[in-house]
Each structure stands twice: as C-alpha cells, then as structure tokens.
N, C-alpha and C. Protein backbone atom coordinates (compact mmCIF):
# COMPACT_ATOMS: atom_id res chain seq x y z
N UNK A 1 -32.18 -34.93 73.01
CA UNK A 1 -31.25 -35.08 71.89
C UNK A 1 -31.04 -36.55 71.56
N UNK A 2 -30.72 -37.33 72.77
CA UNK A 2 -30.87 -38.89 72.03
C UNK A 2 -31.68 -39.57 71.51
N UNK A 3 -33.25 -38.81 71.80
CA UNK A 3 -34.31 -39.63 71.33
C UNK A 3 -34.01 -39.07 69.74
N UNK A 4 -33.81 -37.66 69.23
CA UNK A 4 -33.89 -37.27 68.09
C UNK A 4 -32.90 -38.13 67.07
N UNK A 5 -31.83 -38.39 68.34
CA UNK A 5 -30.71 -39.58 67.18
C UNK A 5 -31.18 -40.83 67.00
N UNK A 6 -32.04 -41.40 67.56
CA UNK A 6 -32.28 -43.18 67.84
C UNK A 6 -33.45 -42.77 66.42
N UNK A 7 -34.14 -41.39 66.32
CA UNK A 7 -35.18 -41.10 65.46
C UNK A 7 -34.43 -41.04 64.24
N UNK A 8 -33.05 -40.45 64.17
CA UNK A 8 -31.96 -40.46 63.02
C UNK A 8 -31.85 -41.51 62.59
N UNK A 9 -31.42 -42.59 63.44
CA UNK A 9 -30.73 -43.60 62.72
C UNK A 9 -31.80 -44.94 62.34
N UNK A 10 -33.71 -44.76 63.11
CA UNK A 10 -34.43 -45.38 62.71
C UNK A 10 -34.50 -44.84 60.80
N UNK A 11 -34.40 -43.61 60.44
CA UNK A 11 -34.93 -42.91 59.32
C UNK A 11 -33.74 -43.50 58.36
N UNK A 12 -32.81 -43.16 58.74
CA UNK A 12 -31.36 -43.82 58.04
C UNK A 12 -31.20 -45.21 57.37
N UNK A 13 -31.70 -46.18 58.95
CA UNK A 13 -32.15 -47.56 58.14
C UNK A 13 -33.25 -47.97 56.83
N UNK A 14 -33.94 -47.41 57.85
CA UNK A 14 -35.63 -47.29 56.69
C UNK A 14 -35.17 -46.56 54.75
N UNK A 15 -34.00 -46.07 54.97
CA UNK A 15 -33.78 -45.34 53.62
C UNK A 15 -32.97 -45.89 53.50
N UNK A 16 -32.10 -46.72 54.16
CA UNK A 16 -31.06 -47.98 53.45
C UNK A 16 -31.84 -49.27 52.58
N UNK A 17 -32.61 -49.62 53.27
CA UNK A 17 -33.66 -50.66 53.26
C UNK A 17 -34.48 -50.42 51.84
N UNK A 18 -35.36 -49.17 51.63
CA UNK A 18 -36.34 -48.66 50.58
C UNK A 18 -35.28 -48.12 49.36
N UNK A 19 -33.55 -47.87 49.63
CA UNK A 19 -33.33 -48.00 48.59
C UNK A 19 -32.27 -49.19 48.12
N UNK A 20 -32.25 -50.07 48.52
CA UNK A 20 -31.92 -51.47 48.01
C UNK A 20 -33.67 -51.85 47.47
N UNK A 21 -34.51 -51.68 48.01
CA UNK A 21 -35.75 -52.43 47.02
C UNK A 21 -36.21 -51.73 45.54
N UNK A 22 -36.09 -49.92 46.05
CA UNK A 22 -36.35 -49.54 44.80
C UNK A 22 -35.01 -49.57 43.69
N UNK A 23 -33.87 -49.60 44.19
CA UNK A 23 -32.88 -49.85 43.08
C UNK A 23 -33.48 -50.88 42.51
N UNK A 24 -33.42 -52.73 42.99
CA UNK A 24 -33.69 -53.88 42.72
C UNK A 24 -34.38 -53.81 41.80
N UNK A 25 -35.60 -53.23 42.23
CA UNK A 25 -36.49 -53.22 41.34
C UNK A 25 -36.63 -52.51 39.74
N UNK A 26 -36.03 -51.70 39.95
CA UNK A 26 -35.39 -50.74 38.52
C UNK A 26 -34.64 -50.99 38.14
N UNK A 27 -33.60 -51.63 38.06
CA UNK A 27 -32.66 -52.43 37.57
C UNK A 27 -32.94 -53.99 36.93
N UNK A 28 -34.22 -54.37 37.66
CA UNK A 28 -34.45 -55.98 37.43
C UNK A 28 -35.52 -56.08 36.35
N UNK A 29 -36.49 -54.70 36.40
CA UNK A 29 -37.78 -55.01 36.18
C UNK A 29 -38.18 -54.40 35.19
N UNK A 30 -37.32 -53.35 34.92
CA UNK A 30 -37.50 -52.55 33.65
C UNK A 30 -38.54 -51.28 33.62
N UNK A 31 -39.25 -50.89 34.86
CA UNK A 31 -39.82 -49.61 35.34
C UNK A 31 -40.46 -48.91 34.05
N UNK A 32 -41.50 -48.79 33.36
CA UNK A 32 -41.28 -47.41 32.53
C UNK A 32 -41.01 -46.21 33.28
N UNK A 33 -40.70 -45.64 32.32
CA UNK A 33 -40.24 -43.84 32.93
C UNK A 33 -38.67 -43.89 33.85
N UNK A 34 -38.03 -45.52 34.12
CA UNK A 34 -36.85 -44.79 34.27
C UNK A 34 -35.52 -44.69 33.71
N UNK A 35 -34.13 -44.19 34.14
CA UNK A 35 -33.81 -44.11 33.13
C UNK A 35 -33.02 -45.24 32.70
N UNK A 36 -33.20 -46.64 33.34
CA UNK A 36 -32.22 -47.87 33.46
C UNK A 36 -33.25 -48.39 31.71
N UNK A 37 -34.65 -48.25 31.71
CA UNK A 37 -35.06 -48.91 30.84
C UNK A 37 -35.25 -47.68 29.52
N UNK A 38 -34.62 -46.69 29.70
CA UNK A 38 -34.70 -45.86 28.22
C UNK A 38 -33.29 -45.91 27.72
N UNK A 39 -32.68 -46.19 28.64
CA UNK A 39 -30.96 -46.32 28.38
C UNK A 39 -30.93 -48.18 27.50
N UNK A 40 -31.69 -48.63 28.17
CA UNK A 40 -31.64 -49.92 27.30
C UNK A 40 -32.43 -50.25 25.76
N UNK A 41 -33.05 -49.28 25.70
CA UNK A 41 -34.17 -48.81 24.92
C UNK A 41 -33.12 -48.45 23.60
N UNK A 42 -32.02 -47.65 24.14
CA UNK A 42 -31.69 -46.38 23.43
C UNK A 42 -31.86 -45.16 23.11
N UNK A 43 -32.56 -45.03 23.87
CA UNK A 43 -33.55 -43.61 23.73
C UNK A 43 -32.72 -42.49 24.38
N UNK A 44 -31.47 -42.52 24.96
CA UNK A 44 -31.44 -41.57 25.65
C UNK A 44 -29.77 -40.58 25.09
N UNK A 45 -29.60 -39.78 24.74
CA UNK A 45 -28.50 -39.24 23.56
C UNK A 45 -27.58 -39.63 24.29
N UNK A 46 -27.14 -38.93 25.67
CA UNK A 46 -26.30 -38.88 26.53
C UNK A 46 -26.37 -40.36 27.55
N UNK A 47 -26.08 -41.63 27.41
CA UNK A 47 -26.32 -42.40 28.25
C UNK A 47 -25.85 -42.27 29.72
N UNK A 48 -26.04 -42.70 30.72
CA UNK A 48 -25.31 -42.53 31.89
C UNK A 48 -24.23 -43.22 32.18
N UNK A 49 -22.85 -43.02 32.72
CA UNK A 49 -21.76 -43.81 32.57
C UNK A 49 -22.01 -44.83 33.65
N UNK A 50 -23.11 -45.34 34.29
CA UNK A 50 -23.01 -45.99 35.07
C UNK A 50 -23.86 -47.21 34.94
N UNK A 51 -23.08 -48.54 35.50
CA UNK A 51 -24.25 -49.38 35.86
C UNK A 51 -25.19 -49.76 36.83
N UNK A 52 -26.10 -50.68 36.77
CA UNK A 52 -26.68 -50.53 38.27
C UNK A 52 -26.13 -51.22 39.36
N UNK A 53 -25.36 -51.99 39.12
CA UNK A 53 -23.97 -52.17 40.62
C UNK A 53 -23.28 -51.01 40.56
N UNK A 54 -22.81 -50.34 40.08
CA UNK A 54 -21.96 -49.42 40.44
C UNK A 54 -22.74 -48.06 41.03
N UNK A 55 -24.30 -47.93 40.70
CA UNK A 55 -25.12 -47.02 41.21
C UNK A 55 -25.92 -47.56 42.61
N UNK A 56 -25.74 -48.89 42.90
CA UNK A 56 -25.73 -49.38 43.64
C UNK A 56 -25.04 -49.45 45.13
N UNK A 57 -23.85 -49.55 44.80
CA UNK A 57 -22.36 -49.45 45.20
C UNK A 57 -22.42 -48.55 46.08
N UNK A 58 -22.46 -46.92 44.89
CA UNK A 58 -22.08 -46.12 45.45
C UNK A 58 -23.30 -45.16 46.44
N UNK A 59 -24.65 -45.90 46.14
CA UNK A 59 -25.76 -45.42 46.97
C UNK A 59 -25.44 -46.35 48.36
N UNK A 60 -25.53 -47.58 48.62
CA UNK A 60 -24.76 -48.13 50.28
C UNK A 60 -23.72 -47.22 50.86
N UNK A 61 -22.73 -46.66 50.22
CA UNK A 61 -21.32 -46.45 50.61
C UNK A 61 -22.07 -45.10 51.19
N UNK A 62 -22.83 -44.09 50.62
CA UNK A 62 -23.06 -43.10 51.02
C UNK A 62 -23.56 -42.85 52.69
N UNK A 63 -24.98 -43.77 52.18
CA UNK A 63 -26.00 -44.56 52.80
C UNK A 63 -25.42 -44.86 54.17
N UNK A 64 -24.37 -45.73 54.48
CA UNK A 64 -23.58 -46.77 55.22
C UNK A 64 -22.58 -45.12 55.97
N UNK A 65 -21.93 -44.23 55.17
CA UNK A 65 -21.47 -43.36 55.64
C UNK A 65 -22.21 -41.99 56.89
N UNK A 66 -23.58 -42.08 56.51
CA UNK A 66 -23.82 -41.19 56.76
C UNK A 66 -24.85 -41.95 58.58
N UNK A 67 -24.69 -43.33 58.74
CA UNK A 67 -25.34 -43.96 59.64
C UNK A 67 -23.99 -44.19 60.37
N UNK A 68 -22.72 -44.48 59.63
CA UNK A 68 -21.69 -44.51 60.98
C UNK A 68 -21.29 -43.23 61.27
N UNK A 69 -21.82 -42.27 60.76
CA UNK A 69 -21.50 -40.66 61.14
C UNK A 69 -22.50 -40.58 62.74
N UNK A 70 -23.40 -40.57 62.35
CA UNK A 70 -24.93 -40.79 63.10
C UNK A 70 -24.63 -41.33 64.46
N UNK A 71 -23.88 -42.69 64.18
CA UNK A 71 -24.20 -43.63 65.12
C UNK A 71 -22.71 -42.76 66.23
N UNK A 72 -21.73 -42.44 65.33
CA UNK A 72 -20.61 -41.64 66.47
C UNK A 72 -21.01 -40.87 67.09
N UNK A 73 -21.76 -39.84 66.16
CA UNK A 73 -22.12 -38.75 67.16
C UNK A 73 -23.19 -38.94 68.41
N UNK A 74 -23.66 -40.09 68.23
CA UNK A 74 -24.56 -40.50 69.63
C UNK A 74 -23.81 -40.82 70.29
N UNK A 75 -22.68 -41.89 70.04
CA UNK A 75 -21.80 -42.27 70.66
C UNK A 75 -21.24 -41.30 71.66
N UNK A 76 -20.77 -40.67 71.01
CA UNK A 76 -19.88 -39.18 71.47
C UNK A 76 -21.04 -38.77 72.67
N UNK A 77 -21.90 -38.28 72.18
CA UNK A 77 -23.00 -37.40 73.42
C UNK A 77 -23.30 -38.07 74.57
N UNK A 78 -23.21 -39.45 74.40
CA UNK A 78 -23.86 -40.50 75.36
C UNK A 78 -22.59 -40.73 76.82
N UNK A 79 -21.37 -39.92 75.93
CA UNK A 79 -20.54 -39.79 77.24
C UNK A 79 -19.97 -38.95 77.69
C-alpha cells in the first residue's frame, strides 16, 4: 500500500508540473484549436467567464488539494 501511495503522489506531481506548462503555454502562445485563442478571436457565442489566472488558480488549488489529501493519508497508514 505505501509503494502504491509514493506511486500516487509521484503521478500527482507529474500532473501538477504538465499542467502549469500546458496552461502556460495556451494562454501565452495562442494554440490553434483552443479555446483561450477562439475566445480572443471572437469566435465563440458563449465566451467563458474565466481568465487564464483564474483557470489557473483554480487548477493548483485543486491540484495542491488533492496531493495534501494523498500525502495525509500516507501519513495516517505509516502509523
């Protein structure tokens, strides 16, 4: 069971990490096909109420939540 958590919280980082680069990058770079550069475009009826700090924001907070969840419950088992 602890190896499967140390395997948790390697996967956890790795998806903290890949999504700070792919946000960055869609937000900075203008991506075709997503929706940061059709929203700037105008193209899109319904825009999204969000910006990319605030989609940002709230992808860490999740992100960050679900690794100190992780990291307790090892905590917890380990004693």
């Amino acid at each position: 069971m602890k190896l499967n958590l140390n395997k948790l919280i390697f996967i956890i980082c790795c998806a903290v990490i890949s999504f700070v680069g792919v946000n960055f990058v869609a937000c900075n770079f203008m991506i075709p096909g997503t929706i940061n550069k059709a929203n700037v475009k105008g193209e899109l009826k319904n825009p999204p109420p969000l910006d990319c700090k605030e989609s940002e924001r709230r992808g860490y907070e999740t992100l960050l939540t679900i690794l100190t969840t992780v990291i307790a419950l090892r905590t917890k088992l380990e004693d």
